[in-house]
Protein backbone atom coordinates (compact mmCIF):
# COMPACT_ATOMS: atom_id res chain seq x y z
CA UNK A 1 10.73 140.80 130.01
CA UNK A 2 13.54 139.10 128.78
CA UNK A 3 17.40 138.96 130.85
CA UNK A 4 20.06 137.99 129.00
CA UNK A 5 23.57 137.57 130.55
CA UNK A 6 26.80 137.54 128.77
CA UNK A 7 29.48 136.05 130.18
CA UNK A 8 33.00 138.84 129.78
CA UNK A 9 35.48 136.29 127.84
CA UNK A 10 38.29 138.83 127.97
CA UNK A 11 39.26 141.79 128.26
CA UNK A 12 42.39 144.19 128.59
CA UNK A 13 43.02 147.45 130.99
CA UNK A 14 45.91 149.81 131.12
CA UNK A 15 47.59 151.30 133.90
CA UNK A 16 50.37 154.09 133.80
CA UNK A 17 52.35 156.19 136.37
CA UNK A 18 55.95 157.26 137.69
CA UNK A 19 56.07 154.43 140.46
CA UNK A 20 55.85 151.19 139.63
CA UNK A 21 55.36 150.32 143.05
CA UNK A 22 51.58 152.58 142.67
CA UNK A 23 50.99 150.13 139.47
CA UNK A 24 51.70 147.02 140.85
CA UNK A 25 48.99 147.82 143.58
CA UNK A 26 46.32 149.66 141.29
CA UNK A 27 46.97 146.00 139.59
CA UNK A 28 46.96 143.73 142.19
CA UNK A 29 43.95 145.52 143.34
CA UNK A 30 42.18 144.89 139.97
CA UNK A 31 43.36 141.57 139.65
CA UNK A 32 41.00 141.02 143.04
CA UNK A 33 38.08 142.25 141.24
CA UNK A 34 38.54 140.73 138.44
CA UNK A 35 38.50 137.51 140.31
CA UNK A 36 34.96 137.76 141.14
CA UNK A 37 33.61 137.79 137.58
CA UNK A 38 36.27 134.90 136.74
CA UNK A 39 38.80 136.37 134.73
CA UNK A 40 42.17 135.56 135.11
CA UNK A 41 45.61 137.04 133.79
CA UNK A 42 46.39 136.12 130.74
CA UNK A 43 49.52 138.44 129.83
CA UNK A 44 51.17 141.32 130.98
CA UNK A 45 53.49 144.04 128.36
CA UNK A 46 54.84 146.76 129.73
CA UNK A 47 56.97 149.71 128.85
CA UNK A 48 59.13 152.48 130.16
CA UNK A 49 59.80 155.75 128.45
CA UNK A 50 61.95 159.24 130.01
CA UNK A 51 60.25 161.99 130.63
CA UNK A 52 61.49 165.34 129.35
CA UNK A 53 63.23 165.73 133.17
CA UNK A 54 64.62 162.31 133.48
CA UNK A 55 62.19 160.66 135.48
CA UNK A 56 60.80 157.47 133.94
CA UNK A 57 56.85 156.74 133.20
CA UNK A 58 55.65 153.27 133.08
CA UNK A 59 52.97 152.21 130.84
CA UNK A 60 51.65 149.05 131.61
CA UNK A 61 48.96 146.58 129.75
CA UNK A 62 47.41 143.90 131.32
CA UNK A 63 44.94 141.49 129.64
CA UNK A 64 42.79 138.95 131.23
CA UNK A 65 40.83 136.00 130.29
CA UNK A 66 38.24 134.05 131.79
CA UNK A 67 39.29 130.82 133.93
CA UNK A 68 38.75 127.50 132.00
C-alpha cells in the first residue's frame, strides 16, 4: 500500500456577509487553521456592493500560500 502526501501550495477561500466585523472573525478564525498546514496570507481583495434596501454586502477573497 502506497501513501502519498501532497503538500497544499496555495489556495484561495471566499467569505461574504453584511458585517464586516462577522468576516473579519470567520477570517481570522481561518487564518488559525490555516496555520497548522503552513499556509500563510498571501493577499486579500475585497468588495462592497448595495443591496436593493441600502444595506451594504461585503464580498471578500482571501488567498494563501504556503510559508517559505
Amino acid at each position: 500500500m502506497n501513501f502519498q502526501l501532497d503538500i497544499i501550495q496555495d489556495k484561495v477561500e471566499f467569505f461574504e456577509g453584511e458585517s464586516l466585523k462577522t468576516i473579519e472573525k470567520r477570517i481570522s478564525e481561518q487564518i488559525e487553521i490555516n496555520k497548522g498546514i503552513l499556509l500563510s496570507v498571501h493577499s486579500v481583495n475585497h468588495q462592497t456592493t448595495l443591496q436593493e434596501n441600502g444595506r451594504p454586502y461585503h464580498t471578500v477573497m482571501v488567498h494563501f500560500k504556503i510559508k517559505k
